[in-house]
N, C-alpha and C. Protein backbone atom coordinates (compact mmCIF):
# COMPACT_ATOMS: atom_id res chain seq x y z
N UNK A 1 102.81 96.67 108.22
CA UNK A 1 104.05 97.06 107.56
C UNK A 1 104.11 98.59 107.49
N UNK A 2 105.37 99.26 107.54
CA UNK A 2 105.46 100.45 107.79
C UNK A 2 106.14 101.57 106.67
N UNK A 3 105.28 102.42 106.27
CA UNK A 3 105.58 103.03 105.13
C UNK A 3 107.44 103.40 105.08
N UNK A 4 107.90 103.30 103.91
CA UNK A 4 109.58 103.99 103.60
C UNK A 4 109.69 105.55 103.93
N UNK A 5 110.76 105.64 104.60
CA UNK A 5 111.20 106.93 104.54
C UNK A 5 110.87 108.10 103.41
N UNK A 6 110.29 109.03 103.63
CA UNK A 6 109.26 109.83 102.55
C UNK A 6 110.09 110.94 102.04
N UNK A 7 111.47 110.99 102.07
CA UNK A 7 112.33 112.21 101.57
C UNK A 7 112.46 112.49 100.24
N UNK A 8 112.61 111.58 99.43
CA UNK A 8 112.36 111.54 98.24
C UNK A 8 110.89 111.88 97.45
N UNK A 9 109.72 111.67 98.13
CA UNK A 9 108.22 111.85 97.58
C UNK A 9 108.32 113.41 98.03
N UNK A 10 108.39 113.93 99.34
CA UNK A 10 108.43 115.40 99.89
C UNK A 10 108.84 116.51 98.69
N UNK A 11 110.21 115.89 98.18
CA UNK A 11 111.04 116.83 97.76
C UNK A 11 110.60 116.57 96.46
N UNK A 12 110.09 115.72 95.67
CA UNK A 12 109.85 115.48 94.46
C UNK A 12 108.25 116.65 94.39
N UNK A 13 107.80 116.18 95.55
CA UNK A 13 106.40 117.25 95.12
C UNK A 13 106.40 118.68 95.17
N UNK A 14 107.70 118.94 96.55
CA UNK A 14 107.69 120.22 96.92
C UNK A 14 108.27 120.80 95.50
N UNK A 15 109.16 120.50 95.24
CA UNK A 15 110.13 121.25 93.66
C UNK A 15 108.83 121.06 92.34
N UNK A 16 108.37 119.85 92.32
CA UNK A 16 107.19 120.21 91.07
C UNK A 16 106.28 121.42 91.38
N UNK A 17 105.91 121.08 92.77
CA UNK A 17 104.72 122.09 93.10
C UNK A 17 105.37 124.03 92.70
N UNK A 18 106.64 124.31 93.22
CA UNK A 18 107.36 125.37 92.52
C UNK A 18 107.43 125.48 91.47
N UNK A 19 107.40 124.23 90.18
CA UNK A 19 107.43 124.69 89.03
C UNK A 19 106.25 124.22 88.07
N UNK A 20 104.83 124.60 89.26
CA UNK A 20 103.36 124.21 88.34
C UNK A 20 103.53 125.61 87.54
N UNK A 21 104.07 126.14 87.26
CA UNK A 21 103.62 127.48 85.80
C UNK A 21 103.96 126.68 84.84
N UNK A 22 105.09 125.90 84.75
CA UNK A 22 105.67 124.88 83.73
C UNK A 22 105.26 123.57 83.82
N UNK A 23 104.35 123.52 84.20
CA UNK A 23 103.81 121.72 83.80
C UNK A 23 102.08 121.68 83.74
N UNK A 24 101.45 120.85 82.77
CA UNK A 24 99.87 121.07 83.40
C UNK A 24 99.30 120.44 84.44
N UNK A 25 100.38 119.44 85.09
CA UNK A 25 99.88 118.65 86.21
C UNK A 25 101.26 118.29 86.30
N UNK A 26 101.24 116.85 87.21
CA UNK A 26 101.89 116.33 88.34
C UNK A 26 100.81 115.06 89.14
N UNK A 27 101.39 113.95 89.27
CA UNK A 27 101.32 113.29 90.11
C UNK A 27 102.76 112.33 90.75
N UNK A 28 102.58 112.37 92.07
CA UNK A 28 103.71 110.98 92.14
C UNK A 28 103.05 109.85 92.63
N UNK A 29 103.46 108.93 91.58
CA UNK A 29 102.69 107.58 91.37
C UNK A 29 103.94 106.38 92.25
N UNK A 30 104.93 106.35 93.03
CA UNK A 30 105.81 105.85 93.89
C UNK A 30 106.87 106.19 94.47
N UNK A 31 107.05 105.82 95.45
CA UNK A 31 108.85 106.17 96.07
C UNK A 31 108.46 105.05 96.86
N UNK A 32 110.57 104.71 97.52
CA UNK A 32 110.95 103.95 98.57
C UNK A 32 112.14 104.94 99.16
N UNK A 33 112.66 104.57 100.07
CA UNK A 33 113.56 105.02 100.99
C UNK A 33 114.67 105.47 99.57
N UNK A 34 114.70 105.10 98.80
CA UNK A 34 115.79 105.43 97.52
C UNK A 34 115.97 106.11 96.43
N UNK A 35 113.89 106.49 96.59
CA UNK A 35 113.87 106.90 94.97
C UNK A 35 112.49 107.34 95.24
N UNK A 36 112.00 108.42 94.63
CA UNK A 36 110.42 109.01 94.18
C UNK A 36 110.52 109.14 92.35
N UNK A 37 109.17 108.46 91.94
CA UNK A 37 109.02 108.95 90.72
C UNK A 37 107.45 109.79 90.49
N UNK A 38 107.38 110.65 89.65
CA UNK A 38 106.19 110.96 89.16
C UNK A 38 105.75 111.07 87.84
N UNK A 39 104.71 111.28 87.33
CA UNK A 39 104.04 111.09 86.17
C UNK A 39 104.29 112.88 85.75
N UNK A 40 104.61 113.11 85.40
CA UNK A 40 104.33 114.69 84.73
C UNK A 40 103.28 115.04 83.43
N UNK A 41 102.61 115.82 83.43
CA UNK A 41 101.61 116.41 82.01
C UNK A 41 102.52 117.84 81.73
N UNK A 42 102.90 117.49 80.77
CA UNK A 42 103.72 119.18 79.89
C UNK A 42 102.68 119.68 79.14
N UNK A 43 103.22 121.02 79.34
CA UNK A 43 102.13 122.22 78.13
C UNK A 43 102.08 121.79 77.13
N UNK A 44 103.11 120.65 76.31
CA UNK A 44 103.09 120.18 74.99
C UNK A 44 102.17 119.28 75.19
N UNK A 45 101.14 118.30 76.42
CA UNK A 45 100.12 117.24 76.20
C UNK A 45 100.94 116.52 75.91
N UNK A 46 102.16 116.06 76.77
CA UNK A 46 102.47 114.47 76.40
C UNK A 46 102.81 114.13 77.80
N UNK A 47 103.15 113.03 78.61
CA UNK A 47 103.22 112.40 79.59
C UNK A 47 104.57 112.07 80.16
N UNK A 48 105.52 112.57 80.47
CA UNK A 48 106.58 111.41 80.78
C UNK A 48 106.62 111.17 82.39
N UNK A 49 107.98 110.55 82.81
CA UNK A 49 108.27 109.82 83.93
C UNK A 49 109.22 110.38 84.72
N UNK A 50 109.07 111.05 85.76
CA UNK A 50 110.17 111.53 86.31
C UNK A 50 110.61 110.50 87.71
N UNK A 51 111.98 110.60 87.62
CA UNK A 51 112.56 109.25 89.08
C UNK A 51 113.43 110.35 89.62
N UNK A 52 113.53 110.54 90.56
CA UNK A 52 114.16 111.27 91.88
C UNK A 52 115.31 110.24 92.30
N UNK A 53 116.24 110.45 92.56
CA UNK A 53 117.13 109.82 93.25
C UNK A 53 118.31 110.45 93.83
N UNK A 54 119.32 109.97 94.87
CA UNK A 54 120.78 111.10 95.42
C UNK A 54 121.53 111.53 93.84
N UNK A 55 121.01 110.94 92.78
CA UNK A 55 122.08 110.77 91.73
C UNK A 55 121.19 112.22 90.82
N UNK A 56 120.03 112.39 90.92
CA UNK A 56 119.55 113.84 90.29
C UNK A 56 117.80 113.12 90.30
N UNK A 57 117.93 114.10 89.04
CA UNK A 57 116.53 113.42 88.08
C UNK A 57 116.68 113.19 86.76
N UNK A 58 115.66 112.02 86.35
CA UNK A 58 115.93 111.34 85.25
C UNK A 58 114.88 111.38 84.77
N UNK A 59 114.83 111.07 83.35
CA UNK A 59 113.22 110.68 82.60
C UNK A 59 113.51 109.37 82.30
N UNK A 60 112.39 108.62 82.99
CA UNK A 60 112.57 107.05 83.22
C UNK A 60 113.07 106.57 82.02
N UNK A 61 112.44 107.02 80.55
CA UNK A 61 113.18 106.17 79.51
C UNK A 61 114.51 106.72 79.15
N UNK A 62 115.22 107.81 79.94
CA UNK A 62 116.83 108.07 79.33
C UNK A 62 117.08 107.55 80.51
N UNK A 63 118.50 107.80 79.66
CA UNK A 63 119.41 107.92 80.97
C UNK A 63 120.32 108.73 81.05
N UNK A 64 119.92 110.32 80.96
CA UNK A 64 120.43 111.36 81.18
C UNK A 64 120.15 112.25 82.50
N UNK A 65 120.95 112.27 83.45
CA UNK A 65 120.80 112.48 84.47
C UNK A 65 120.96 114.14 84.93
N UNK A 66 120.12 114.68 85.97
CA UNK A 66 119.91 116.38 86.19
C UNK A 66 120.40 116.89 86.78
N UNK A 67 120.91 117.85 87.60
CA UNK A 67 121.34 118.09 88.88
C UNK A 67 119.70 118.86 89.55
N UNK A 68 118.87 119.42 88.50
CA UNK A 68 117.46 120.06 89.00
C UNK A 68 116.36 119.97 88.14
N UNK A 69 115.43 119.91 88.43
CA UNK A 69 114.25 119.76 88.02
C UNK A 69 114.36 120.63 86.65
N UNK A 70 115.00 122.40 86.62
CA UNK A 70 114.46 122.68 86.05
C UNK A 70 115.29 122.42 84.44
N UNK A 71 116.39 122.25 85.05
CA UNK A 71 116.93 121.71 83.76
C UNK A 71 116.72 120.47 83.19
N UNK A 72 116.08 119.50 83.66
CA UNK A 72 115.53 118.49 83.31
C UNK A 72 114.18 119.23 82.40
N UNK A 73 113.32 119.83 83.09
CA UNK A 73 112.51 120.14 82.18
C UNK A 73 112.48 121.03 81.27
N UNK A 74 113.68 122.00 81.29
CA UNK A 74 114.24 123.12 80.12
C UNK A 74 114.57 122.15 78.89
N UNK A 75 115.44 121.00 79.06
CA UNK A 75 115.77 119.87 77.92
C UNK A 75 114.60 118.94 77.40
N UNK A 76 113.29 118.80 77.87
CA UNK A 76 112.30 118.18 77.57
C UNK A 76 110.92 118.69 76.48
N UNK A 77 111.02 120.65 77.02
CA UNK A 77 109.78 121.01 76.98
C UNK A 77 110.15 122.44 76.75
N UNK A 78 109.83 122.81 75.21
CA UNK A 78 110.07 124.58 74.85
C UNK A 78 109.29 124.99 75.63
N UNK A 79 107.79 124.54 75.98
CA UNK A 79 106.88 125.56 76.04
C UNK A 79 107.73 125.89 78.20
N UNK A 80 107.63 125.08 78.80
CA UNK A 80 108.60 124.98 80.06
C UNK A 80 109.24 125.84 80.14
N UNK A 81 110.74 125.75 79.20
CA UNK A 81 111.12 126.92 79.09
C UNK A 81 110.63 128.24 78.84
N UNK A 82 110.24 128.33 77.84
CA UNK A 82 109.28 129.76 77.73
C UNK A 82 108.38 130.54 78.91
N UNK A 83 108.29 129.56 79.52
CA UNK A 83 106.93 130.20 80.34
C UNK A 83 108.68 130.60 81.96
N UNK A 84 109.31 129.39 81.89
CA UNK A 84 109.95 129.76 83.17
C UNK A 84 110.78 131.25 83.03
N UNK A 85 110.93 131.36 81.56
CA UNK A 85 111.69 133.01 81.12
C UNK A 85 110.57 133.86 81.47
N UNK A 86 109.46 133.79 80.79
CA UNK A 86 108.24 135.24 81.57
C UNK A 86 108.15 134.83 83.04
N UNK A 87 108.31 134.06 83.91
CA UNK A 87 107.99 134.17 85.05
C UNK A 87 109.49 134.73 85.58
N UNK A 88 110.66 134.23 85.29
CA UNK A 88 111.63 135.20 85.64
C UNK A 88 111.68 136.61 85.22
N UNK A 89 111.85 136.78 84.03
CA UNK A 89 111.31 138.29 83.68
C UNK A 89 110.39 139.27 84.62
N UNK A 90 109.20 138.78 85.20
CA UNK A 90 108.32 138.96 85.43
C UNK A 90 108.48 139.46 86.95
N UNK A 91 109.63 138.93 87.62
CA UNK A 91 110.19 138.58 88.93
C UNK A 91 111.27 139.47 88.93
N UNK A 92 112.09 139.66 87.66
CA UNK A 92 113.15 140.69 87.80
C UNK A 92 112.92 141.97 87.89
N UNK A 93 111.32 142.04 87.33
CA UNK A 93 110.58 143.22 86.65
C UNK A 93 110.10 144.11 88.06
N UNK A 94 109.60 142.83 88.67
CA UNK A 94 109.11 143.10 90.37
C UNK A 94 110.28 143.69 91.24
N UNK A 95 111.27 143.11 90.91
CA UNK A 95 112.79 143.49 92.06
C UNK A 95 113.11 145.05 91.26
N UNK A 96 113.03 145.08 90.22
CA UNK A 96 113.55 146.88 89.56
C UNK A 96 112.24 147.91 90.43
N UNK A 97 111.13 147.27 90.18
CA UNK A 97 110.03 148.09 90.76
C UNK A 97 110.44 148.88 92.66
N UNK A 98 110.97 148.02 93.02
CA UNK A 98 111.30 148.15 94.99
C UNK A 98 112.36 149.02 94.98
């Protein structure tokens, strides 16, 4: 039997993997041709569920839907936020420097 189309797992890891300053881990624990979900660890030490789909991202127990990762995790997680402001800061700080 032949694995599902992997567009959804790709893009679910590639966008977490961009926003490891804001999470303490990451795994993705499934996808099908329709959907990737993963397990997330937040700086706060709690666990939730992220599902990928054409429709955004979700945290498996809402049903409030994202258009991006990072606003999904700006609404979940102060410390997320916080850290994604010093890394922008940090980036704007770099572009004044050039």
């Amino acid at each position: 039997m032949s694995q599902p189309p992997s567009f959804y797992r790709d893009e679910l890891r590639k966008i977490l993997s961009e926003q490891s300053f804001g999470v303490s881990s990451f795994d993705i624990t499934g996808y099908s041709a329709e959907d990737a979900t993963a397990s997330i660890r937040l700086l706060e030490d709690r666990n939730v569920t992220v599902v990928l789909t054409a429709r955004g991202y979700q945290v498996s127990s809402s049903a409030s839907m994202y258009e991006s990762i990072e606003s999904l995790l700006q609404c979940i997680s102060p410390m997320y936020t916080r850290k994604y402001q010093e890394v922008l800061v940090s980036k704007l700080g770099q572009l004044s420097k050039d």
